[in-house]
PDB file of N, CA and C in Angstrom:
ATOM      1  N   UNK A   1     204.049 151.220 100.967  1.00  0.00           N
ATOM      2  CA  UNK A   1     204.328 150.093 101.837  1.00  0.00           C
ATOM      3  C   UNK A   1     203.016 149.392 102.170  1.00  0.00           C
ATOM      4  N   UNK A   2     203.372 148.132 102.067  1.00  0.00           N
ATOM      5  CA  UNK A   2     201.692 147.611 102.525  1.00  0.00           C
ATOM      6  C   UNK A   2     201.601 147.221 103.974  1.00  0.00           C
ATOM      7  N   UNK A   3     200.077 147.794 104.317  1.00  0.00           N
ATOM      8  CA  UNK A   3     200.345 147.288 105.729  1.00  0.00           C
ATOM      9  C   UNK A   3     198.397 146.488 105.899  1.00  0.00           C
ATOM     10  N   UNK A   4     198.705 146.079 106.847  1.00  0.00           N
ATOM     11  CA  UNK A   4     197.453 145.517 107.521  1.00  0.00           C
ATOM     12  C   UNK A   4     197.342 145.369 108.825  1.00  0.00           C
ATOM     13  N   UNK A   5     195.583 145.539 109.143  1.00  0.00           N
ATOM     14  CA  UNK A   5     195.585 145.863 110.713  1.00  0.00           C
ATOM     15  C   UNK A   5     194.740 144.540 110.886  1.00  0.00           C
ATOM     16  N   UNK A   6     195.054 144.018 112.187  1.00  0.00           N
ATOM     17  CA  UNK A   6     193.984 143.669 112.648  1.00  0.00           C
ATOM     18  C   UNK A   6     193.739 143.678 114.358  1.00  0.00           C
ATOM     19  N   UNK A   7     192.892 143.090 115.093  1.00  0.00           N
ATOM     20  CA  UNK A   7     192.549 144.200 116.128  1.00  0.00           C
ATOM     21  C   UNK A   7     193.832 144.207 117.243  1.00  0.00           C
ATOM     22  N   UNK A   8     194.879 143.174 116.985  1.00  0.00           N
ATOM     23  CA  UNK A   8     195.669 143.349 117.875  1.00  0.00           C
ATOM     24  C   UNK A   8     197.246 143.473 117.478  1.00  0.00           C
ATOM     25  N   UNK A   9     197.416 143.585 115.730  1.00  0.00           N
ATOM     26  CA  UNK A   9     198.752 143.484 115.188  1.00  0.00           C
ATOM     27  C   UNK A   9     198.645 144.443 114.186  1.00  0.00           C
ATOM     28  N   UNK A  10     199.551 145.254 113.650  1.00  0.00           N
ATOM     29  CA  UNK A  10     199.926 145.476 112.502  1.00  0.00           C
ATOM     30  C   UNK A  10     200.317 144.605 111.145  1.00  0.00           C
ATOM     31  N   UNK A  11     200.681 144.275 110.201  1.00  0.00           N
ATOM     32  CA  UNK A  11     201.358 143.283 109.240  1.00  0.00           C
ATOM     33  C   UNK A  11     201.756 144.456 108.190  1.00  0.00           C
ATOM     34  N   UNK A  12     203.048 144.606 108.364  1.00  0.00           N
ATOM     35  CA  UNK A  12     203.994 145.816 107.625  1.00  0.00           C
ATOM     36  C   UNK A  12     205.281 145.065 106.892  1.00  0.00           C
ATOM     37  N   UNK A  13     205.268 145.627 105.713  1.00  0.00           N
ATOM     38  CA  UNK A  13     206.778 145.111 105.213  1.00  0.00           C
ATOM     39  C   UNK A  13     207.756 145.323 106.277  1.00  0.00           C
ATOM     40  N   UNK A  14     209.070 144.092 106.132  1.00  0.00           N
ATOM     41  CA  UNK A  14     210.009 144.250 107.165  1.00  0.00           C
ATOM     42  C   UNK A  14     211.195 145.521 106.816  1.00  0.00           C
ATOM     43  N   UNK A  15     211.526 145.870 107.789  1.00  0.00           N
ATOM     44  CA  UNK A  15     212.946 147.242 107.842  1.00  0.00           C
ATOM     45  C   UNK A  15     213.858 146.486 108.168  1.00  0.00           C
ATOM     46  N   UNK A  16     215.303 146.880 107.919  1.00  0.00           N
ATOM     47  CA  UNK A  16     216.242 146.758 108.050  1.00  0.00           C
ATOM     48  C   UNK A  16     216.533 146.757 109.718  1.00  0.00           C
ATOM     49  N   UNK A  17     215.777 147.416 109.922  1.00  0.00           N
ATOM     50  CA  UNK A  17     215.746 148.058 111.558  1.00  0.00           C
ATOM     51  C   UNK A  17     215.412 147.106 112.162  1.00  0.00           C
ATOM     52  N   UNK A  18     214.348 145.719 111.344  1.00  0.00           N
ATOM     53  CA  UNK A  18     213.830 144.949 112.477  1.00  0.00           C
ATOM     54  C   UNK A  18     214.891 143.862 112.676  1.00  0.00           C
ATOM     55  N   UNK A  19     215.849 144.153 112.051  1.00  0.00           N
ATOM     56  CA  UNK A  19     217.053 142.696 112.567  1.00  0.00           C
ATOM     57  C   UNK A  19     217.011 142.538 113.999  1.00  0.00           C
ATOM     58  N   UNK A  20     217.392 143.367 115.138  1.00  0.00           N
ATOM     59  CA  UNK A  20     217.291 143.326 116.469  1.00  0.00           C
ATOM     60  C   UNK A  20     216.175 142.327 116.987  1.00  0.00           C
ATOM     61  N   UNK A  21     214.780 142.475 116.529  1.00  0.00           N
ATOM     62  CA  UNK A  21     213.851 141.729 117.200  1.00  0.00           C
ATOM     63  C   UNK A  21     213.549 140.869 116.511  1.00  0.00           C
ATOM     64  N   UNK A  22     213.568 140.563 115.087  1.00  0.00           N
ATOM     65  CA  UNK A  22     213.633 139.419 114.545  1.00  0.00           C
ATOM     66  C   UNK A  22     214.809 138.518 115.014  1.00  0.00           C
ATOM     67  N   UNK A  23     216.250 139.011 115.281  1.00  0.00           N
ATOM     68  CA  UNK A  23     217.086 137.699 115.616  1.00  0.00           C
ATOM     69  C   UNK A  23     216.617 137.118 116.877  1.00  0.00           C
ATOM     70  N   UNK A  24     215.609 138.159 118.036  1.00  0.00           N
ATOM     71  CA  UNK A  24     215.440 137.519 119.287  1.00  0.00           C
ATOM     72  C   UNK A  24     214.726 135.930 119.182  1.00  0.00           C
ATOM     73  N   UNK A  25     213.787 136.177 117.808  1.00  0.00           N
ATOM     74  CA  UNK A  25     212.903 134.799 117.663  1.00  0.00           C
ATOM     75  C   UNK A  25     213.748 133.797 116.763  1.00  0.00           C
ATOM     76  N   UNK A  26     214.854 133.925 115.673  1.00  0.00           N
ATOM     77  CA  UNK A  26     215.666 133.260 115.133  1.00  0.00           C
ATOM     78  C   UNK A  26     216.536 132.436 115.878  1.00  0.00           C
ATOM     79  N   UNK A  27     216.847 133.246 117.185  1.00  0.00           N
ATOM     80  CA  UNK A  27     218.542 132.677 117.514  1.00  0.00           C
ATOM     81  C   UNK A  27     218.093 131.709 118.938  1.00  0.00           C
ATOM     82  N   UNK A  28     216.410 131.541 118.664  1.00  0.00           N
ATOM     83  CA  UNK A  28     215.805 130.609 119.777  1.00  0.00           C
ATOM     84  C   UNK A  28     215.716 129.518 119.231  1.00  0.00           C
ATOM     85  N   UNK A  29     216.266 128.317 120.380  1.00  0.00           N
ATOM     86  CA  UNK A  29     216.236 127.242 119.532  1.00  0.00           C
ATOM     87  C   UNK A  29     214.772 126.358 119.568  1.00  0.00           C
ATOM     88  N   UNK A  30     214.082 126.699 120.302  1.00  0.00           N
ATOM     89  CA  UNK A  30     212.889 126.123 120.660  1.00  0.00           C
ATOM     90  C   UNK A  30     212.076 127.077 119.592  1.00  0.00           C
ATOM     91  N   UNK A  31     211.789 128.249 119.351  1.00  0.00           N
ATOM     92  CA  UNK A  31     211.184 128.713 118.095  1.00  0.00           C
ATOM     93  C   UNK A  31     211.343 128.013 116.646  1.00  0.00           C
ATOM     94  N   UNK A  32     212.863 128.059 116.617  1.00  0.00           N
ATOM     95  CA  UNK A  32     213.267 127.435 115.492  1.00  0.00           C
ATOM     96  C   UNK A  32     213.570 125.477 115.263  1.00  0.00           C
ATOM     97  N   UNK A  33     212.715 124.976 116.272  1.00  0.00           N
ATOM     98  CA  UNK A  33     212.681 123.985 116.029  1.00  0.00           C
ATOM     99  C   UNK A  33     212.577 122.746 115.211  1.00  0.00           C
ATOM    100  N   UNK A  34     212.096 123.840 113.654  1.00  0.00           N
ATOM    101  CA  UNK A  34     211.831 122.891 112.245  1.00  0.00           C
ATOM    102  C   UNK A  34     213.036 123.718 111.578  1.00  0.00           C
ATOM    103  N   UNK A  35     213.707 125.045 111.895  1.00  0.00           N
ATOM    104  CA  UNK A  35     214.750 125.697 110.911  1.00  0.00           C
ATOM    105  C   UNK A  35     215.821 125.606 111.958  1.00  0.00           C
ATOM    106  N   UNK A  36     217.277 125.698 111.149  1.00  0.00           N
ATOM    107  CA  UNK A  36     218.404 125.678 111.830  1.00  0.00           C
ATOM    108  C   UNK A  36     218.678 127.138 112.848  1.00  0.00           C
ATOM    109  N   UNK A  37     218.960 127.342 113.559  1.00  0.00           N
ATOM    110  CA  UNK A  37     218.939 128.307 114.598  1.00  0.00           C
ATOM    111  C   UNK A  37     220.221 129.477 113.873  1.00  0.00           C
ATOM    112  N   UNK A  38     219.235 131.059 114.114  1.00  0.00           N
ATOM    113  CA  UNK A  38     220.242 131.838 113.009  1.00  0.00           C
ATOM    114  C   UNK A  38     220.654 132.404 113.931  1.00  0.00           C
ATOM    115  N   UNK A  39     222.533 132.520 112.828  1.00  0.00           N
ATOM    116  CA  UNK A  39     223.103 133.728 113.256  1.00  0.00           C
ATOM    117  C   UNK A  39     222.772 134.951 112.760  1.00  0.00           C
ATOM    118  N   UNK A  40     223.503 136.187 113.183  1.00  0.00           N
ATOM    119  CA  UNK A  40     223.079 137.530 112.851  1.00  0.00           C
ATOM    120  C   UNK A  40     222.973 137.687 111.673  1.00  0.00           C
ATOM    121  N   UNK A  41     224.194 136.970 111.148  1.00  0.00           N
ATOM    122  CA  UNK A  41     223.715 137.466 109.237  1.00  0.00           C
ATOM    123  C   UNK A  41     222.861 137.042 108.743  1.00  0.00           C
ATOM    124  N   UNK A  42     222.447 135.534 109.232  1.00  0.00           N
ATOM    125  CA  UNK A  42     221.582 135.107 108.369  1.00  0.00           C
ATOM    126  C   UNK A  42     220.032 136.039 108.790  1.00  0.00           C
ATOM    127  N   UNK A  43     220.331 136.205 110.090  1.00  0.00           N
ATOM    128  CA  UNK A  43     218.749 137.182 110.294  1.00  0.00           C
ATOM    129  C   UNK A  43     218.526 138.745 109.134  1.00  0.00           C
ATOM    130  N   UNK A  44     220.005 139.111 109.291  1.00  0.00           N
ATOM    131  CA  UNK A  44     220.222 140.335 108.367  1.00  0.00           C
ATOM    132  C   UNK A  44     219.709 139.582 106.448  1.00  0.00           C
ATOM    133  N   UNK A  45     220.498 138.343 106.621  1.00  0.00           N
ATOM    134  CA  UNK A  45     219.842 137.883 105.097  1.00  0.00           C
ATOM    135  C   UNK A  45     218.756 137.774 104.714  1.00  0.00           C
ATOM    136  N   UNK A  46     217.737 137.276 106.252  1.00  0.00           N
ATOM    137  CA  UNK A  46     216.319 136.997 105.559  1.00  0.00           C
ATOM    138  C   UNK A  46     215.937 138.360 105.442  1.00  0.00           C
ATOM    139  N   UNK A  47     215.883 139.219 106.336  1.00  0.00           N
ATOM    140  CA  UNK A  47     215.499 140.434 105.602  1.00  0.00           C
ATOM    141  C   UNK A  47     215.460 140.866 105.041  1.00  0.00           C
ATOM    142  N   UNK A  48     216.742 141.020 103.593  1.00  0.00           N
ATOM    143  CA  UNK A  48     216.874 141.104 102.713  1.00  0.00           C
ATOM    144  C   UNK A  48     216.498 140.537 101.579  1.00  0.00           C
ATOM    145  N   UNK A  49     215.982 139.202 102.078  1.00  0.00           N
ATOM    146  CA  UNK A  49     215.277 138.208 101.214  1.00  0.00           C
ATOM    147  C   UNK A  49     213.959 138.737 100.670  1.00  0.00           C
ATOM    148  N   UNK A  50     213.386 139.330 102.085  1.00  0.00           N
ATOM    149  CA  UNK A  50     212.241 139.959 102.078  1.00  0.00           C
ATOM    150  C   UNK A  50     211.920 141.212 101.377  1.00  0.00           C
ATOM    151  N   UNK A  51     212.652 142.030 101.396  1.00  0.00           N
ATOM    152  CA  UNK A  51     213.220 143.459 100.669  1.00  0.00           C
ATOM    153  C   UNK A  51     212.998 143.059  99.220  1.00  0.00           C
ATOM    154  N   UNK A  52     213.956 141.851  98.998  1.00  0.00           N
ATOM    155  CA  UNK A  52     213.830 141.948  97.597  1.00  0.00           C
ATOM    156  C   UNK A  52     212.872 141.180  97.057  1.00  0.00           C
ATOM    157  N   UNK A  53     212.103 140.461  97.409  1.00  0.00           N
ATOM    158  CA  UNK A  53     211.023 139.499  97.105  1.00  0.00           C
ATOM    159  C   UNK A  53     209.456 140.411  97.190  1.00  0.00           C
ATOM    160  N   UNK A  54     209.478 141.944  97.977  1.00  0.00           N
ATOM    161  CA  UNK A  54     208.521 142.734  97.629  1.00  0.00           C
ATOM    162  C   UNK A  54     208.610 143.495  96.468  1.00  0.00           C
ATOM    163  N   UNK A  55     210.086 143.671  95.681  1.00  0.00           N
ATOM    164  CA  UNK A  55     210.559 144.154  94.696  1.00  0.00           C
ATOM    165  C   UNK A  55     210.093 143.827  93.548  1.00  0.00           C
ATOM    166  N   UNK A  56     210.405 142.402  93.194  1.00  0.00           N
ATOM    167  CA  UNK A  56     210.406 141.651  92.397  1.00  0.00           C
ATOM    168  C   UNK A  56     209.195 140.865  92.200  1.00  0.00           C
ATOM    169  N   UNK A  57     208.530 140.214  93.361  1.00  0.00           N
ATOM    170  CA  UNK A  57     207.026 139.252  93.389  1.00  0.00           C
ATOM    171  C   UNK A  57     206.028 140.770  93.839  1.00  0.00           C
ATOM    172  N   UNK A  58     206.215 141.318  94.504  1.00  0.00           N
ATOM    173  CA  UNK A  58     204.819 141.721  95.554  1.00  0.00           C
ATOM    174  C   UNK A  58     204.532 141.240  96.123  1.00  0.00           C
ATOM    175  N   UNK A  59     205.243 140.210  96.472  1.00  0.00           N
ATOM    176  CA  UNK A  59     204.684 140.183  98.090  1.00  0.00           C
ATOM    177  C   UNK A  59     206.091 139.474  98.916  1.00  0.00           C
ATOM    178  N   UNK A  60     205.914 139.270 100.411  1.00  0.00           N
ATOM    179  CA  UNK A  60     207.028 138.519 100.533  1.00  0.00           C
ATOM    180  C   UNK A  60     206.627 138.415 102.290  1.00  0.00           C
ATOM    181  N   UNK A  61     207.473 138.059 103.364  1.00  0.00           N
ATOM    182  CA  UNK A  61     207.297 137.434 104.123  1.00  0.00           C
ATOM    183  C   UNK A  61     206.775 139.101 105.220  1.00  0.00           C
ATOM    184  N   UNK A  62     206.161 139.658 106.127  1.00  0.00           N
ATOM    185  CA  UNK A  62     205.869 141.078 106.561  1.00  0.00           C
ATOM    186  C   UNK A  62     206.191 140.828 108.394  1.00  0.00           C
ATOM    187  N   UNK A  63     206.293 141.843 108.951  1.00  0.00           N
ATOM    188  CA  UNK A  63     206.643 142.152 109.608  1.00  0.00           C
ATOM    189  C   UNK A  63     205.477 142.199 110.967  1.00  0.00           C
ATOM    190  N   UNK A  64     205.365 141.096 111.682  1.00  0.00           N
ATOM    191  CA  UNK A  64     204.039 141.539 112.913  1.00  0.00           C
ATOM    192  C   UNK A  64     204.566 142.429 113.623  1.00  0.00           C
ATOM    193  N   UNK A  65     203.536 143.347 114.164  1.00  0.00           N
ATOM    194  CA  UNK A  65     203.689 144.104 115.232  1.00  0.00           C
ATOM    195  C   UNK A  65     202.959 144.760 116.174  1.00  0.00           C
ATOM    196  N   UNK A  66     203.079 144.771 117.215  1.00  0.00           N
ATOM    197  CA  UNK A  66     202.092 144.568 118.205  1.00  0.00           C
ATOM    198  C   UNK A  66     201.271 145.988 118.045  1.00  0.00           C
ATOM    199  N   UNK A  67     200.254 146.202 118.042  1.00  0.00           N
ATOM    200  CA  UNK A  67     199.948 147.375 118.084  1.00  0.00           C
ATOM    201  C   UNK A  67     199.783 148.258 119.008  1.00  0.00           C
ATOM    202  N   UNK A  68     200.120 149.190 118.864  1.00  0.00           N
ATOM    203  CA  UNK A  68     200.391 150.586 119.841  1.00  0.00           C
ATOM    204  C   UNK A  68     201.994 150.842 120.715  1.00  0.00           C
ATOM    205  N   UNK A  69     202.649 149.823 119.723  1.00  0.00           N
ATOM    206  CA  UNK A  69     203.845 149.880 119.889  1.00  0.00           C
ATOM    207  C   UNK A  69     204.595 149.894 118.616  1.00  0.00           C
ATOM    208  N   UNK A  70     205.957 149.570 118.790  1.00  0.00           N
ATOM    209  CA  UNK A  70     206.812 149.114 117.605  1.00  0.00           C
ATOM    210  C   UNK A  70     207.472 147.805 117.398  1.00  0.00           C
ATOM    211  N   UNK A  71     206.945 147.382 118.377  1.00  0.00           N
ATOM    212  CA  UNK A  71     207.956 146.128 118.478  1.00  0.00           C
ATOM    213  C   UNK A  71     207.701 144.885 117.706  1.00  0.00           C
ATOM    214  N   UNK A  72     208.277 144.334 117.191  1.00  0.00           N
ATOM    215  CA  UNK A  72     208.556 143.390 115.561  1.00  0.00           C
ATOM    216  C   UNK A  72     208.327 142.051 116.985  1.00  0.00           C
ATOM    217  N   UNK A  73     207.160 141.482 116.481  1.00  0.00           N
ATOM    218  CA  UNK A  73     207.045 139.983 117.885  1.00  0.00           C
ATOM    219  C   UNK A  73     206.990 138.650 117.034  1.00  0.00           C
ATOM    220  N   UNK A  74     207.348 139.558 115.478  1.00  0.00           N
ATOM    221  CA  UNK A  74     207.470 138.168 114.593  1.00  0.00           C
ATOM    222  C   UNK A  74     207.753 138.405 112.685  1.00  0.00           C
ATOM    223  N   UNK A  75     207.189 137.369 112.054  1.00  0.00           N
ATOM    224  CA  UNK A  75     207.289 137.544 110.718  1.00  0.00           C
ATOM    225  C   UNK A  75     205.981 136.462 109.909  1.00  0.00           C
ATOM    226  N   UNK A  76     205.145 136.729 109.055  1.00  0.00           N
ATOM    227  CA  UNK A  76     204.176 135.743 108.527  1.00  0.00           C
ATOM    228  C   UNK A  76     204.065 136.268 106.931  1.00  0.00           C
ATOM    229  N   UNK A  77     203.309 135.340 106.041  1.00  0.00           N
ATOM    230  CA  UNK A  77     203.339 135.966 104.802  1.00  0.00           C
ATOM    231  C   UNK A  77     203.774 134.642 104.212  1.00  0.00           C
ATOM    232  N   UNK A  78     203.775 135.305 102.405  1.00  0.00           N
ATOM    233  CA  UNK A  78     204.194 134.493 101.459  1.00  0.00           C
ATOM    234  C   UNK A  78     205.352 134.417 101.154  1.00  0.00           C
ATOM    235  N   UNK A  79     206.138 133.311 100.322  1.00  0.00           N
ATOM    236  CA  UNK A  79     207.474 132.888 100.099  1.00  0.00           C
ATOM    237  C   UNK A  79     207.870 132.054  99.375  1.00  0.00           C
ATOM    238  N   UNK A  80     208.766 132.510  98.303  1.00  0.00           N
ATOM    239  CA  UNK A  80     208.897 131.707  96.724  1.00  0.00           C
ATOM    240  C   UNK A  80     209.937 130.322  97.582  1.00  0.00           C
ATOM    241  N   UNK A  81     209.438 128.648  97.808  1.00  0.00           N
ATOM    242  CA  UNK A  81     210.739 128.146  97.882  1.00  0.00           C
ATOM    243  C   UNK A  81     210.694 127.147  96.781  1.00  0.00           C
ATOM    244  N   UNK A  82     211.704 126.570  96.980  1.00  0.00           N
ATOM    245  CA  UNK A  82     211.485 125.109  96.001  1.00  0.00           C
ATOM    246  C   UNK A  82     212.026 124.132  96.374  1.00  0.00           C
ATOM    247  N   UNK A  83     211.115 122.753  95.877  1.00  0.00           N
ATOM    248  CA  UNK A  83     210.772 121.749  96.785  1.00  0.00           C
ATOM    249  C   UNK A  83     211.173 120.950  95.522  1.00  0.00           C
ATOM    250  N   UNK A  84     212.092 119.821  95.387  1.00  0.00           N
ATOM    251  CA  UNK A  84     211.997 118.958  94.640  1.00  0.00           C
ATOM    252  C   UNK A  84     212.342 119.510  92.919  1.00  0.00           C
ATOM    253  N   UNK A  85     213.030 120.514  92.767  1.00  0.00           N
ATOM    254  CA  UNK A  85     213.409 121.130  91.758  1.00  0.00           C
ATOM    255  C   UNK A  85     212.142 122.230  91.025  1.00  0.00           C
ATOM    256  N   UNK A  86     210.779 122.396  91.909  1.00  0.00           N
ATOM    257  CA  UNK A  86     209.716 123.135  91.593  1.00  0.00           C
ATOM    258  C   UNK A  86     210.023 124.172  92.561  1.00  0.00           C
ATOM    259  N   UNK A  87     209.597 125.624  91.936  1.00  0.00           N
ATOM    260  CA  UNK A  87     209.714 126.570  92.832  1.00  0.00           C
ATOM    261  C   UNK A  87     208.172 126.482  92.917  1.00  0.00           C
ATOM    262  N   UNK A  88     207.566 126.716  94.294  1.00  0.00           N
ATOM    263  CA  UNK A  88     206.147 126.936  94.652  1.00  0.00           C
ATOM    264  C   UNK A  88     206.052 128.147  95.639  1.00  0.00           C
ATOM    265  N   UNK A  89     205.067 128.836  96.015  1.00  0.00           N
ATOM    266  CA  UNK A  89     204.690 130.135  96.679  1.00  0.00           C
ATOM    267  C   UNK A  89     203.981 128.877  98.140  1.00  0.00           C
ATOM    268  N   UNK A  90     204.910 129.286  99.043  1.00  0.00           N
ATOM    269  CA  UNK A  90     204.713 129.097 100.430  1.00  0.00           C
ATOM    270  C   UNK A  90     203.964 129.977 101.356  1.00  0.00           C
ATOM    271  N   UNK A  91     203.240 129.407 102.733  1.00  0.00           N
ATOM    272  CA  UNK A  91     202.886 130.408 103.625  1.00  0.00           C
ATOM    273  C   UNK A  91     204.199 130.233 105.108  1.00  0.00           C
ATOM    274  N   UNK A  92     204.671 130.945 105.644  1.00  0.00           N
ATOM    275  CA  UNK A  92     205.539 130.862 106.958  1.00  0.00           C
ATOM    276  C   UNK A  92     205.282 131.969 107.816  1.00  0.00           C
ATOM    277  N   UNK A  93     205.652 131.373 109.119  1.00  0.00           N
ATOM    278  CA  UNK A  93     205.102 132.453 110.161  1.00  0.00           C
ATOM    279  C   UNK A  93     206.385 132.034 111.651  1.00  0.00           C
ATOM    280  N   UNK A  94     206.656 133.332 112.037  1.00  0.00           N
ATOM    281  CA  UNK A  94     207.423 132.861 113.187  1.00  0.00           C
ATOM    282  C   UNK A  94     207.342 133.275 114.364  1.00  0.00           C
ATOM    283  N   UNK A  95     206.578 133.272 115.105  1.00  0.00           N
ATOM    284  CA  UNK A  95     206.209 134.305 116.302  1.00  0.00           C
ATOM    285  C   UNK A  95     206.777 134.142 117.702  1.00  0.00           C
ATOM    286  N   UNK A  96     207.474 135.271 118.789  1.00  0.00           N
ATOM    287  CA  UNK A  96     208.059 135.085 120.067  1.00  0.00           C
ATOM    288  C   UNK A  96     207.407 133.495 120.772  1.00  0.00           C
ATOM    289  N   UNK A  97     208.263 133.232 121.245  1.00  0.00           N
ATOM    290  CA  UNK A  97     207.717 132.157 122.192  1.00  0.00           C
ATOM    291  C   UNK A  97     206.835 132.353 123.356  1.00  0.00           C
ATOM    292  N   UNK A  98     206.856 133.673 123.813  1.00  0.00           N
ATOM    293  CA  UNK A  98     206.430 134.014 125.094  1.00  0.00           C
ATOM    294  C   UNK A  98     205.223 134.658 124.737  1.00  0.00           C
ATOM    295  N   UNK A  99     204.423 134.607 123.099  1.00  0.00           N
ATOM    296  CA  UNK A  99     203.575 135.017 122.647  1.00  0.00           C
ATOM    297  C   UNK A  99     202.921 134.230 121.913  1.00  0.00           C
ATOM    298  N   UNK A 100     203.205 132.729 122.087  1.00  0.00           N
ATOM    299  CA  UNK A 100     201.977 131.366 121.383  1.00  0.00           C
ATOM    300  C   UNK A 100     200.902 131.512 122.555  1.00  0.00           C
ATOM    301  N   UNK A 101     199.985 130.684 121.576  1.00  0.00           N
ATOM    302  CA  UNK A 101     198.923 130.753 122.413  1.00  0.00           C
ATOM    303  C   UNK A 101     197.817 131.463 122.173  1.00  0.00           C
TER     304      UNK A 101
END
């Protein structure tokens, strides 16, 4: 599993497990102010997006987390989309609201 530290986060592939705290930042509509505001599946989908995009690319969107805890306060990383009939490798990041800044 790949992970990365830095002095105040973890950056870990995402679990299945993190649906709970990932939908807290999805199903905000002020977070999601450039994406449509998700329901549960779709939070359960991106995860899976992610799952399989470390499978297949190596790399894919990872999991922040606060360190010295467990708690998932977001998602950042790379991401195959396509724009105009080109697929291109994206950067995205989505972090709690009560944690900009």
């Amino acid at each position: 599993m790949f992970l990365l530290e830095t002095e105040r986060l973890i950056l870990r592939e995402m679990k299945r497990s993190d649906v709970e705290s990932l939908h807290v930042i999805f199903s905000d509509p002020l977070t999601m102010r450039f994406w449509p505001v998700f329901e549960r599946s779709r939070t359960e989908g991106w995860v899976e997006v992610s799952l399989r995009s470390y499978a297949r690319h190596g790399f894919g969107l990872w999991a922040l987390v606060l360190k010295g805890s467990e708690e998932v306060i977001g998602d950042c990383g790379m991401l195959l989309q396509e724009a105009e009939g080109v697929t291109e490798t994206g950067i995205g990041w989505h972090v709690r609201r009560e944690l900009w800044g």
